[in-house]
Protein backbone atom coordinates (compact mmCIF):
# COMPACT_ATOMS: atom_id res chain seq x y z
CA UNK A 1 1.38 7.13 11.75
CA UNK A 2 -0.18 9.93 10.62
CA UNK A 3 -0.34 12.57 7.72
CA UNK A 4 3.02 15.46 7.74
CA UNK A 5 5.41 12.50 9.46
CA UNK A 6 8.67 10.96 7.93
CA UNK A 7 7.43 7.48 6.66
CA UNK A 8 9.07 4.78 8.86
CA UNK A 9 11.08 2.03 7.41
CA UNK A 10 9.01 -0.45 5.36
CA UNK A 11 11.63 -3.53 3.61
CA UNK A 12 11.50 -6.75 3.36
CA UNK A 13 11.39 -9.85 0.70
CA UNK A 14 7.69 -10.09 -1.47
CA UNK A 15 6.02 -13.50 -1.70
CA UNK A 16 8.10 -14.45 -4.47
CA UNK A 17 11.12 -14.11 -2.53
CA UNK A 18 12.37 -10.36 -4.24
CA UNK A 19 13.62 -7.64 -2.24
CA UNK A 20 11.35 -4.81 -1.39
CA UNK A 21 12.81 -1.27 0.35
CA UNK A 22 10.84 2.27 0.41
CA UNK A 23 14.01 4.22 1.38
CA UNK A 24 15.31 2.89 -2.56
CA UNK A 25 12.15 4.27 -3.66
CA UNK A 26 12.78 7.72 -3.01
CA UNK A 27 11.80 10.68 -5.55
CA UNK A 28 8.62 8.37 -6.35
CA UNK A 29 5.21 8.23 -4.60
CA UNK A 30 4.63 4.90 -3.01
CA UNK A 31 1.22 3.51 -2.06
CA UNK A 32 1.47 1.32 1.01
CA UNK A 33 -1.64 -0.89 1.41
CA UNK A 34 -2.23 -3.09 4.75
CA UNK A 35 -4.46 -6.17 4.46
CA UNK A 36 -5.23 -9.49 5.04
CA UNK A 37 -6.97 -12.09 3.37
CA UNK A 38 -9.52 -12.57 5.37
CA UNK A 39 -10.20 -9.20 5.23
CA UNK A 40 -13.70 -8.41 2.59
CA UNK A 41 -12.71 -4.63 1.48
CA UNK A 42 -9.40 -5.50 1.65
CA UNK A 43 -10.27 -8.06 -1.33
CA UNK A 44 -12.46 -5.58 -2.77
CA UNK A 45 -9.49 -2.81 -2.94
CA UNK A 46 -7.06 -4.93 -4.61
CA UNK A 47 -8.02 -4.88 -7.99
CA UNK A 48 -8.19 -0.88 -8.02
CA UNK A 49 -4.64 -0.49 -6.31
CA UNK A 50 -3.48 -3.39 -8.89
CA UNK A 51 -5.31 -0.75 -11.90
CA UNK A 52 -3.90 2.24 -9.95
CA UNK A 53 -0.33 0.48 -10.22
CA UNK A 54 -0.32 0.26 -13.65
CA UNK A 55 -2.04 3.77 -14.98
CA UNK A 56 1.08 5.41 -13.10
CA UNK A 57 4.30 3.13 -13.18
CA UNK A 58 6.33 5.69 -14.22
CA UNK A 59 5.39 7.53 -10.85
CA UNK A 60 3.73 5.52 -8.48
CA UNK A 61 4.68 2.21 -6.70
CA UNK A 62 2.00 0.47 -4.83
CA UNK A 63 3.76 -2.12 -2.00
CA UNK A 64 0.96 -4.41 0.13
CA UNK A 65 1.66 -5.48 3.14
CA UNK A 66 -0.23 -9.00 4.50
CA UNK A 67 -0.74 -9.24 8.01
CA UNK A 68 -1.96 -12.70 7.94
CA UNK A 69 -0.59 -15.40 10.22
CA UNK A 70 -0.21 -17.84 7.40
CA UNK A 71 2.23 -16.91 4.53
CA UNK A 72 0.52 -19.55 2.22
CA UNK A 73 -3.13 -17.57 2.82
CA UNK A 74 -1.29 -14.54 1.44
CA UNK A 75 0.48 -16.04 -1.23
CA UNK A 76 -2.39 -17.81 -2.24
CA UNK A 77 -4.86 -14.19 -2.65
CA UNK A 78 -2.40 -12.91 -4.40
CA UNK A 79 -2.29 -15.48 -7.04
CA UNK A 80 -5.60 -15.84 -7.22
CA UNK A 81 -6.68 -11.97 -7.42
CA UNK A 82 -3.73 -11.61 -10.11
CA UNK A 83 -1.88 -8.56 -8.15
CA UNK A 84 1.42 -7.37 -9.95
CA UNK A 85 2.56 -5.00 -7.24
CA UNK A 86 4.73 -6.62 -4.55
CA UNK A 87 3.27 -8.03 -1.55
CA UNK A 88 5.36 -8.62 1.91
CA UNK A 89 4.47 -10.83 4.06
CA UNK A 90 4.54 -9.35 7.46
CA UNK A 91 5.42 -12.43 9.53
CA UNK A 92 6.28 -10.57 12.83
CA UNK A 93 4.02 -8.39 12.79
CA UNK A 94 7.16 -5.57 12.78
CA UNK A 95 6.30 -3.70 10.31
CA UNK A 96 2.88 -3.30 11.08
CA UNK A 97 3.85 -2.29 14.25
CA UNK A 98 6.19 0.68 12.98
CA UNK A 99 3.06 1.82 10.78
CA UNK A 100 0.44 1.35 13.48
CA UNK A 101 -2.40 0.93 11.08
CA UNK A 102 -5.67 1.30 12.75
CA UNK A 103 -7.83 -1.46 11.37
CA UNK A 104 -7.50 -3.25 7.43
CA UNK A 105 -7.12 -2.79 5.44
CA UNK A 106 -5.06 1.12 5.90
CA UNK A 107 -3.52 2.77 3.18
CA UNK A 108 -0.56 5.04 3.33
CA UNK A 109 0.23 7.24 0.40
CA UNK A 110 3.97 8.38 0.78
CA UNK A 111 5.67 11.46 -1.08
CA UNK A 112 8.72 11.45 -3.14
CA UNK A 113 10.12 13.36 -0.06
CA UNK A 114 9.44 9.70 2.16
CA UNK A 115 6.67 12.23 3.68
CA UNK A 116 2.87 10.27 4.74
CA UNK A 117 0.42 12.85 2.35
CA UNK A 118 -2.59 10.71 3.12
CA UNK A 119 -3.73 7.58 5.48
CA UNK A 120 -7.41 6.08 4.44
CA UNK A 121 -8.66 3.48 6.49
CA UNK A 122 -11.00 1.33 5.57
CA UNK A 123 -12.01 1.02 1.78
CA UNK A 124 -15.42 1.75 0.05
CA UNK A 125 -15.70 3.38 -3.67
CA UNK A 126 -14.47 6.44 -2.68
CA UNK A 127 -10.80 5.53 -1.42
CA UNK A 128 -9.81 4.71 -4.95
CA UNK A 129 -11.37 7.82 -6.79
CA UNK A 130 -9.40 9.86 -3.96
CA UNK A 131 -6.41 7.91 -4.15
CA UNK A 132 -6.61 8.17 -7.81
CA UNK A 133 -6.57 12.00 -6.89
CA UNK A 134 -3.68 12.27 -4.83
CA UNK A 135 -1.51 10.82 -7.61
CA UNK A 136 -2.36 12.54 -10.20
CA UNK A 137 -1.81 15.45 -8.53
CA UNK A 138 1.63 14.21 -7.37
CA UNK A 139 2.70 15.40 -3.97
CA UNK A 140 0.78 18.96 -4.28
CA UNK A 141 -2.81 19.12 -3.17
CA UNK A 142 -5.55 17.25 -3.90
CA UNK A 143 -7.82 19.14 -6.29
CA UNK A 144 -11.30 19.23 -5.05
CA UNK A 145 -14.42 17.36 -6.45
């Protein structure tokens, strides 16, 4: 997926078992984050999306989505790194293969319209201060730095 298409359809059940669904999150940005736990900047991006989550609830939902083989390895990060946004377990692999992210973790950042605004791949420093960025400027352009 790439930046100008329709988001495809991301829903499922979080690890503790409640129901997740982008098309109800419509007229809100949503930050969709692919990882694993094996995966290093994935673990280092967590805590930012987790801080990102929070300074813009009334705007902004952040969903994960864990890749790994192993429900319990997910369940288990997210426990231990303290996320509050939801996390689905992709099982299937399905949704990952709808998305087509190109390595982990990838990070979507969807428009109230259900539009993709933004796909980083990869994490270092930057990602978050851009992210950071793109929401505050809401679905309008990212001011420059």
């Amino acid at each position: 997926m790439s930046t100008g298409q329709a988001a495809p359809a991301l829903a499922g059940f979080d690890v503790n078992g409640q129901p997740v669904d982008l098309a109800a999150l419509a007229g809100k940005m949503v930050i969709i984050d692919f990882w694993a736990s094996w995966c290093e900047p994935c673990q280092e991006a967590m805590p930012g999306l987790d801080e990102l989550a929070g300074d813009y609830a009334d705007r902004l939902v952040v969903i994960g989505v864990s890749v790994d083989e192993d429900p319990e390895q997910a369940r288990a990060f997210v426990q231990r790194v303290g996320v509050g946004f939801p996390i689905i377990h992709d099982s299937d692999h399905s949704i990952a293969a709808r998305w087509a992210p190109p390595k982990m973790p990838t990070t979507f950042v969807v428009d109230p319209a259900g539009v993709i605004v933004d796909v980083h791949d990869g994490y270092d420093a930057a990602t978050l201060t851009e992210l950071r960025a793109r929401v505050a400027a809401g679905s309008g352009p990212v001011p420059a730095h």
